[in-house]
N, C-alpha and C. Protein backbone atom coordinates (compact mmCIF):
# COMPACT_ATOMS: atom_id res chain seq x y z
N UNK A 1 126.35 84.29 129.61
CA UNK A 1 126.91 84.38 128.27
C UNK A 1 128.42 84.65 128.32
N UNK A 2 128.83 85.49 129.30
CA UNK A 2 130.58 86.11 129.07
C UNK A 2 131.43 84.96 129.40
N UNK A 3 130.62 84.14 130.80
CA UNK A 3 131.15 82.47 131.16
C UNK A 3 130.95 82.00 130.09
N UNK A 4 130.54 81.42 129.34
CA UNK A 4 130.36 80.62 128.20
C UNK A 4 131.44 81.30 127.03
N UNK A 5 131.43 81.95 126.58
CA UNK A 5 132.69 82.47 125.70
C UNK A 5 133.63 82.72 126.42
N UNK A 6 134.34 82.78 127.69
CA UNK A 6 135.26 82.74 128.53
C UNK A 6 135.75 81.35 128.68
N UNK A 7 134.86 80.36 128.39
CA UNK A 7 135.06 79.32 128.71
C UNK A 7 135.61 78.68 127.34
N UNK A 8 135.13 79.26 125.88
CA UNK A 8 135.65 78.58 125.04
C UNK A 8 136.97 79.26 124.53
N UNK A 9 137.21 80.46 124.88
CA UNK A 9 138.54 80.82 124.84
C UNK A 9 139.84 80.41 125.83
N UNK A 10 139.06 80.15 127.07
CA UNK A 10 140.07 79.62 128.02
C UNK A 10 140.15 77.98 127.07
N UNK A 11 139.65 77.26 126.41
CA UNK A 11 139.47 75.86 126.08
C UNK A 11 140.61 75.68 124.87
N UNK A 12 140.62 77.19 124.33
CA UNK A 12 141.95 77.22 123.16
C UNK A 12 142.78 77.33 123.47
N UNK A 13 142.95 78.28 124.55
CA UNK A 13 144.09 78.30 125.46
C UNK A 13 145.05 77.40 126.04
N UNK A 14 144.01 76.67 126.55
CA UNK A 14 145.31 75.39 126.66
C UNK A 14 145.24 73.99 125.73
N UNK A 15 144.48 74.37 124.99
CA UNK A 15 144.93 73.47 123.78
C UNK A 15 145.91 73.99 123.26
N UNK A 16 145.93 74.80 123.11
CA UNK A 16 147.23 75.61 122.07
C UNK A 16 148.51 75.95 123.14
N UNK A 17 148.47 75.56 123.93
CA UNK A 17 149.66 76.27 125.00
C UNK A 17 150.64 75.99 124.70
N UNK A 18 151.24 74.97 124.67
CA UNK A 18 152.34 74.51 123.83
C UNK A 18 152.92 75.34 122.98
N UNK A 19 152.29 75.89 122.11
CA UNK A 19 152.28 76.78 121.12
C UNK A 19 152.30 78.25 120.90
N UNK A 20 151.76 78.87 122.33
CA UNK A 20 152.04 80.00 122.56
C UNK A 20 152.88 79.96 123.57
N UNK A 21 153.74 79.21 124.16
CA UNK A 21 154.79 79.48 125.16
C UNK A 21 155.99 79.29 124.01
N UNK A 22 156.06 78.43 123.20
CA UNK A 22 157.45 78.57 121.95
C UNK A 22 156.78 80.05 121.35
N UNK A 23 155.90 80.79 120.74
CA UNK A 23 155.80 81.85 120.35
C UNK A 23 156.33 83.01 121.25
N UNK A 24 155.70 82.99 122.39
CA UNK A 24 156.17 83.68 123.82
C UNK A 24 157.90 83.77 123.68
N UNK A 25 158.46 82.55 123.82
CA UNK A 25 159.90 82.45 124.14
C UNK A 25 160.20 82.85 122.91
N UNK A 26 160.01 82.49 121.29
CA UNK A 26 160.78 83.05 120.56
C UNK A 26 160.65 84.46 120.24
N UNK A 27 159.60 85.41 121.03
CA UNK A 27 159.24 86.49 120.76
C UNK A 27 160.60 87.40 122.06
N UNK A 28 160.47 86.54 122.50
CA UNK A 28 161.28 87.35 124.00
C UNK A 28 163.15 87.01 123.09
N UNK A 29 163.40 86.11 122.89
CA UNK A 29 164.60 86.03 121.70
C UNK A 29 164.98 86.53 121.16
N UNK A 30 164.40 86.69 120.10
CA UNK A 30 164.17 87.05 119.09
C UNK A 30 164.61 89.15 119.03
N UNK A 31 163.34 89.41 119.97
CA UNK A 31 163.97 90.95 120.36
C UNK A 31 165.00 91.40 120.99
N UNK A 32 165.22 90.37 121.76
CA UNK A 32 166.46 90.38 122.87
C UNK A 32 167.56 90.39 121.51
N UNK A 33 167.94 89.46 120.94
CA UNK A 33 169.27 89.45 120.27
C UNK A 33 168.61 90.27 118.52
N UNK A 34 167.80 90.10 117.71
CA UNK A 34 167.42 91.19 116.96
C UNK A 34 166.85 92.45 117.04
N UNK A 35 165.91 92.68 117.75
CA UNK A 35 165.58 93.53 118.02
C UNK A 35 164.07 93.87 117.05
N UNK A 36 163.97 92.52 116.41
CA UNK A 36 162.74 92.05 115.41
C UNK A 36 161.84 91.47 115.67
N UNK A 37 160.82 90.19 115.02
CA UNK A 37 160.35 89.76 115.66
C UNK A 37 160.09 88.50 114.16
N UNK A 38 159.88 89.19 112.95
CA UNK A 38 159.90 88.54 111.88
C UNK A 38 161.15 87.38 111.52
N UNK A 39 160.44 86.61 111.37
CA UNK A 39 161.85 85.68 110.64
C UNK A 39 162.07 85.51 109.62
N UNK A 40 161.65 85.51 108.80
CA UNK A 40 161.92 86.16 106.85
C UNK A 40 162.57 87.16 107.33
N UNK A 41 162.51 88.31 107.63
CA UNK A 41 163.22 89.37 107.73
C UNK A 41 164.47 89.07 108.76
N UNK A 42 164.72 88.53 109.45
CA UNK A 42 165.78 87.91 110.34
C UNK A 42 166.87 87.28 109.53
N UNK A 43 166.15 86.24 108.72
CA UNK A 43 167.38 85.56 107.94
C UNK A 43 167.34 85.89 106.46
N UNK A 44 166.30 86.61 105.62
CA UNK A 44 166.85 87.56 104.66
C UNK A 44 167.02 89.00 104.43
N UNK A 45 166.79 89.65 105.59
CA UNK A 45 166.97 90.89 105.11
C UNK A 45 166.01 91.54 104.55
N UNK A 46 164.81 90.75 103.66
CA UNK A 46 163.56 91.43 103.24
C UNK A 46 162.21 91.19 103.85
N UNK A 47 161.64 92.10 104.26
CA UNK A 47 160.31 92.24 104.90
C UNK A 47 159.33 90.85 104.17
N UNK A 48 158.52 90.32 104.99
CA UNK A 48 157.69 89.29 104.56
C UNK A 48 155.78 90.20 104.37
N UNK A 49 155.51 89.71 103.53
CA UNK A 49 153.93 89.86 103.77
C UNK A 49 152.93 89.97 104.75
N UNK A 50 153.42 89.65 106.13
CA UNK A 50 153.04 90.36 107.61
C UNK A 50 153.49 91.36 107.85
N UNK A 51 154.75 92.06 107.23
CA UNK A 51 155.31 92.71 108.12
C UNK A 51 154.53 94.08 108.26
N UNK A 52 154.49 94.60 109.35
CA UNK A 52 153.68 95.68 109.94
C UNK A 52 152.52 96.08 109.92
N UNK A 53 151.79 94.03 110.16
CA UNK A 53 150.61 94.05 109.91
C UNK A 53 150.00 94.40 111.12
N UNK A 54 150.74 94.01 112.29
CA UNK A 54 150.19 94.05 114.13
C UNK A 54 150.05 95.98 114.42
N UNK A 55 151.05 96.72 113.81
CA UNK A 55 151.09 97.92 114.10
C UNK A 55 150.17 98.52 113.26
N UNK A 56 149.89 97.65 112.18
CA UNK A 56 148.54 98.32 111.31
C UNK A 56 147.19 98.36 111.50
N UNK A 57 147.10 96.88 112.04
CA UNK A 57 145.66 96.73 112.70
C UNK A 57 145.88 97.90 114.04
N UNK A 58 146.70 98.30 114.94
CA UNK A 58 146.87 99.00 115.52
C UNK A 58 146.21 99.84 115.53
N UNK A 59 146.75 100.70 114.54
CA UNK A 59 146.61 102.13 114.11
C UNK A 59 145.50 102.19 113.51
N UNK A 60 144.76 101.56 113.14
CA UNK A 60 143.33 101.24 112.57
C UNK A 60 142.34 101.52 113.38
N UNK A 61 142.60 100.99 114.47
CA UNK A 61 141.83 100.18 115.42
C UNK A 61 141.45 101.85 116.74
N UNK A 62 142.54 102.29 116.20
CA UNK A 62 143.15 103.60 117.46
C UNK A 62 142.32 105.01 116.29
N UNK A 63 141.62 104.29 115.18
CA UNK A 63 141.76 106.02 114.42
C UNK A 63 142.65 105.95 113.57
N UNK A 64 143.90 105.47 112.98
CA UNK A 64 145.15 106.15 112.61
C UNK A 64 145.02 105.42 111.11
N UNK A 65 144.02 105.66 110.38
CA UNK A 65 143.55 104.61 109.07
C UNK A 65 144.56 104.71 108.35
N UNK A 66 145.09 105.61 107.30
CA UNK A 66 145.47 105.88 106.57
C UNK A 66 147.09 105.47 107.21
N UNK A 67 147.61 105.71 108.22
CA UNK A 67 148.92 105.33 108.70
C UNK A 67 148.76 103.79 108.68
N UNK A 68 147.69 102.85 109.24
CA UNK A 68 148.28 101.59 109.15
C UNK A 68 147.54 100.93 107.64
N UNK A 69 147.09 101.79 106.87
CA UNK A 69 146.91 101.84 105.20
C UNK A 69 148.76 101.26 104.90
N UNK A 70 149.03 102.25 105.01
CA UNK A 70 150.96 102.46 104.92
C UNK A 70 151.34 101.36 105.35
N UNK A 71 151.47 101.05 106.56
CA UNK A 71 152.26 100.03 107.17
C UNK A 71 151.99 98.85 106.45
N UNK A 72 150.40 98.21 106.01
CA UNK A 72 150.29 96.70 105.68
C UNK A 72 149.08 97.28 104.92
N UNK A 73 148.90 97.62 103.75
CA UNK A 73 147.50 97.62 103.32
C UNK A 73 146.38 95.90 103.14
N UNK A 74 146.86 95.16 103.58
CA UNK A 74 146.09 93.92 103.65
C UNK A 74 145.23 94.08 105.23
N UNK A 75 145.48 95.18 106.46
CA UNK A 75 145.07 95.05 107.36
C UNK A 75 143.63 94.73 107.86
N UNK A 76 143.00 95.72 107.07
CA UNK A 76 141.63 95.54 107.19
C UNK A 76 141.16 94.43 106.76
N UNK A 77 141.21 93.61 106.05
CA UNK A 77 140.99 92.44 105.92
C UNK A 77 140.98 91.65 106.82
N UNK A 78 142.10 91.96 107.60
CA UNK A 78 142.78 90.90 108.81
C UNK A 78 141.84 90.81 109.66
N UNK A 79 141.77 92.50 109.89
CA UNK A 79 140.23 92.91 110.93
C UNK A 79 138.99 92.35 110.73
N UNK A 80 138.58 92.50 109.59
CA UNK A 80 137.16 91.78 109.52
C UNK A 80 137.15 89.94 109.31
N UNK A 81 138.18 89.51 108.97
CA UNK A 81 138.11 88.42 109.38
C UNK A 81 138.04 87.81 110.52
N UNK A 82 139.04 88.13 111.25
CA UNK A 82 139.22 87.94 112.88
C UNK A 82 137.90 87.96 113.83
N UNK A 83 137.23 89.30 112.97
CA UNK A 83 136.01 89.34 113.76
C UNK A 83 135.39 88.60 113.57
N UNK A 84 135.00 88.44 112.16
CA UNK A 84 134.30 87.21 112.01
C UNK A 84 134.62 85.95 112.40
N UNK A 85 136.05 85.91 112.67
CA UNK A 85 136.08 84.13 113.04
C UNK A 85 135.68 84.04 114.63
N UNK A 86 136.03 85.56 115.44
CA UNK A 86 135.86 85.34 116.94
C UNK A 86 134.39 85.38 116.98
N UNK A 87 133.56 86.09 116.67
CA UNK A 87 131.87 86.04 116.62
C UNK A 87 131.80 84.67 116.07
N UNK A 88 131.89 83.99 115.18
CA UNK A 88 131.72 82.73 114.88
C UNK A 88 132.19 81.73 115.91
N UNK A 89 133.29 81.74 116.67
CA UNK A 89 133.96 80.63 117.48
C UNK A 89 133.63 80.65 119.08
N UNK A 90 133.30 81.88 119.24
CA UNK A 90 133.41 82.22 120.84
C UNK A 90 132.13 83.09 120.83
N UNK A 91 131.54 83.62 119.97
CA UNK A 91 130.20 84.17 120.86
C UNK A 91 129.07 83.18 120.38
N UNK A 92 129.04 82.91 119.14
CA UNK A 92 128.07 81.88 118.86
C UNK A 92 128.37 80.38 119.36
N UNK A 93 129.66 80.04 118.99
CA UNK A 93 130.34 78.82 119.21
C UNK A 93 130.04 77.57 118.26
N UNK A 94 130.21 78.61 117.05
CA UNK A 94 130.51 77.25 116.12
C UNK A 94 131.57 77.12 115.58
N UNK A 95 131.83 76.20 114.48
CA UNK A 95 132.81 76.10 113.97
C UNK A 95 132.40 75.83 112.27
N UNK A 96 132.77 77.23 111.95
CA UNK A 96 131.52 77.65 110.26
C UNK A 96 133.04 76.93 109.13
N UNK A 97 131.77 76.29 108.53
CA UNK A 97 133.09 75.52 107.00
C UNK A 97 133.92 76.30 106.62
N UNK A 98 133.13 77.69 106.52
CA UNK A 98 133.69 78.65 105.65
C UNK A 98 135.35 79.28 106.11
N UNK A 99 135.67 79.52 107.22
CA UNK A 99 136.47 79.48 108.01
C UNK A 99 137.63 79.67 106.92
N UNK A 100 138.43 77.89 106.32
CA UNK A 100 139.22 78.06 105.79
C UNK A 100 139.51 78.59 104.66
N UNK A 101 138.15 78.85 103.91
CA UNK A 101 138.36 79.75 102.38
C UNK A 101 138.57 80.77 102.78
N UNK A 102 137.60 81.48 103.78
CA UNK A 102 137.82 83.21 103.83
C UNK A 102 139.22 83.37 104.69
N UNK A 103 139.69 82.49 104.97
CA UNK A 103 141.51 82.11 105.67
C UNK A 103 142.19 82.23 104.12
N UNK A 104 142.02 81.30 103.38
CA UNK A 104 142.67 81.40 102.62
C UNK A 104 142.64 82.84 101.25
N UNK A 105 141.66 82.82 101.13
CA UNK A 105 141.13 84.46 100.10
C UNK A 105 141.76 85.46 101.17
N UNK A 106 142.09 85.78 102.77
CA UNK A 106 142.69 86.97 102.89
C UNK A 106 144.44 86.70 102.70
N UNK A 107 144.58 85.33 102.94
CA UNK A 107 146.60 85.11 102.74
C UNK A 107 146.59 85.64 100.99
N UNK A 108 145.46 85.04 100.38
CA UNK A 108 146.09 84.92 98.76
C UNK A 108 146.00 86.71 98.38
N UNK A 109 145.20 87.50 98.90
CA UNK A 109 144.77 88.84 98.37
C UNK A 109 146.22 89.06 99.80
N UNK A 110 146.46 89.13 100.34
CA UNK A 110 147.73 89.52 101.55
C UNK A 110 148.87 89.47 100.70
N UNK A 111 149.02 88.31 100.04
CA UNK A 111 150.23 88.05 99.08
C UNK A 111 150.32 89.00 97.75
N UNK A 112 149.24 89.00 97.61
CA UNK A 112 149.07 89.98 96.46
C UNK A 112 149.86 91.05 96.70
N UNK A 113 148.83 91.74 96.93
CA UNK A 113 149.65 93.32 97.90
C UNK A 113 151.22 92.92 98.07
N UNK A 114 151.30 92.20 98.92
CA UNK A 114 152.83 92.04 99.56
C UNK A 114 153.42 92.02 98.06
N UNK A 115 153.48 91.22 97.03
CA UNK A 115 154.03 91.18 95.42
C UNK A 115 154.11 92.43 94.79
N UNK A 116 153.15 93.30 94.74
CA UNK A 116 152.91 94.66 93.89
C UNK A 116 154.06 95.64 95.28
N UNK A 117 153.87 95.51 96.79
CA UNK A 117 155.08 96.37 97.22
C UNK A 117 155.99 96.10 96.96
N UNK A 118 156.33 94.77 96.87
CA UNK A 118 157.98 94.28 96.50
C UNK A 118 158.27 95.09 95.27
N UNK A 119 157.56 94.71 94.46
CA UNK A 119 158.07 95.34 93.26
C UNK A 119 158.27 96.92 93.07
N UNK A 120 156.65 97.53 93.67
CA UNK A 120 156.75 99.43 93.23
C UNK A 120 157.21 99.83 94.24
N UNK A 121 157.12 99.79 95.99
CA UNK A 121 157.12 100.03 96.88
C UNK A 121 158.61 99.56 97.72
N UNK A 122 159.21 98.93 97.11
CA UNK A 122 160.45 98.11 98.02
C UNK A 122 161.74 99.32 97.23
N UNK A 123 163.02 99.28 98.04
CA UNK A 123 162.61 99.61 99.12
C UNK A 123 162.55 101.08 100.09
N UNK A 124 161.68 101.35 100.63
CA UNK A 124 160.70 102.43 101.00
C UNK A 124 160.98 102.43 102.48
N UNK A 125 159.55 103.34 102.66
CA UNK A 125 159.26 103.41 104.61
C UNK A 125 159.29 102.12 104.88
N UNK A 126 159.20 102.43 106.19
CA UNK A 126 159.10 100.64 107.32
C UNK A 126 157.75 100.79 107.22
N UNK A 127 157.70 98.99 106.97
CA UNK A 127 158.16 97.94 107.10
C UNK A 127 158.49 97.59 105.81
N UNK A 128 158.46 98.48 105.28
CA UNK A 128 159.11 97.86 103.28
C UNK A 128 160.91 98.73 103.48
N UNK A 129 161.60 97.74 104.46
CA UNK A 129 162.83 98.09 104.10
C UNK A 129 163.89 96.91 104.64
N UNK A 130 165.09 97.30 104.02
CA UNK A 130 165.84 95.67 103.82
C UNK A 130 166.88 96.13 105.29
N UNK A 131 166.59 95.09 105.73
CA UNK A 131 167.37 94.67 107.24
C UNK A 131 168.70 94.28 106.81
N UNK A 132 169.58 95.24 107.34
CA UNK A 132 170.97 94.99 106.95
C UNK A 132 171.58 93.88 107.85
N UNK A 133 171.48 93.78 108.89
CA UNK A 133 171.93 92.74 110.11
C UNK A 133 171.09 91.40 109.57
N UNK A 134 171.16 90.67 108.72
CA UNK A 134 170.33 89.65 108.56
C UNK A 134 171.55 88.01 109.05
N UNK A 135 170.50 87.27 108.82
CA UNK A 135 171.49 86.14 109.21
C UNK A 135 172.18 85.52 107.59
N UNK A 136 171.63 85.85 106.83
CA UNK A 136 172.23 85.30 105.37
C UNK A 136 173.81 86.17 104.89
N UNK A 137 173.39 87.29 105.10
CA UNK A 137 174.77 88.38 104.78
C UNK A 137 175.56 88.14 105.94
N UNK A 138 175.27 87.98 106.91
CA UNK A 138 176.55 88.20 108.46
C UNK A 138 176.68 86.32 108.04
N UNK A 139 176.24 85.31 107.39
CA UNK A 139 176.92 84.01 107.02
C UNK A 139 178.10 84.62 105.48
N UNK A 140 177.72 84.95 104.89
CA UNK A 140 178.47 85.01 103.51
C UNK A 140 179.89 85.90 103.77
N UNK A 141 179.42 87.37 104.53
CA UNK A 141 180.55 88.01 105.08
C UNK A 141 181.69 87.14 105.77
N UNK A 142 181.06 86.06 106.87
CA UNK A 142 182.34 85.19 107.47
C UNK A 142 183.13 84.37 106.38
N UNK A 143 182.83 84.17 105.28
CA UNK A 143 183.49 83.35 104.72
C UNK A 143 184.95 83.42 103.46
């Protein structure tokens, strides 16, 4: 069984490689000269609807509920989807219809949230705060 789901994750793997070596390199970039990792937040200055979603599932994941509550309240969502798509893709090994709705119902309820912080919550703790080093202001300043 662990060969067989080893085998269909190694099978995404290099289908997708391409794709995680430009993620890879722009991640290694990206920190190197920002010190970020977001690109909405890179070139405007305002946090995007991911932002401090990786440190949320984190802190979730570790015990730390209520802290990665804070960071991204869309997290848990993230979590139980994921699970569900990896139990669906790699332990059973299908590929369920449903997939792209419950993809799409956690971006549209993700966006949500992300809309109501912009508005009550912006701007606040990290990751609800405006990046002064952005690439839009360091263009307008040169001019």
């Amino acid at each position: 069984m662990i060969k067989i789901v080893w085998g269909r994750i190694w099978k995404d793997i290099k289908n997708f490689r391409i794709a995680i070596m430009i993620l890879l390199l722009y991640e290694v970039i990206t920190m190197h000269v920002f010190q970020i990792f977001c690109p909405f937040l890179i070139v405007t200055g305002f946090p995007c609807a991911g932002c401090g979603l990786t440190r949320a599932v984190f802190c979730i994941l570790t015990g730390q509920f209520i802290t990665g509550l804070r960071l991204n309240p869309a997290a848990p969502l993230w979590i139980v989807f994921l699970c569900w798509f990896f139990i669906n893709r790699y332990l059973k090994g299908i590929n369920d219809k449903r997939t792209k709705v419950w993809l799409c119902f956690v971006c549209v309820v993700t966006l949500l949230i992300y809309g109501y912080r912009m508005c009550y919550c912006f701007p606040g703790e990290s990751p609800m705060i405006y990046y002064k080093n952005n690439i839009l202001v360091e263009k307008l300043l040169r001019k």
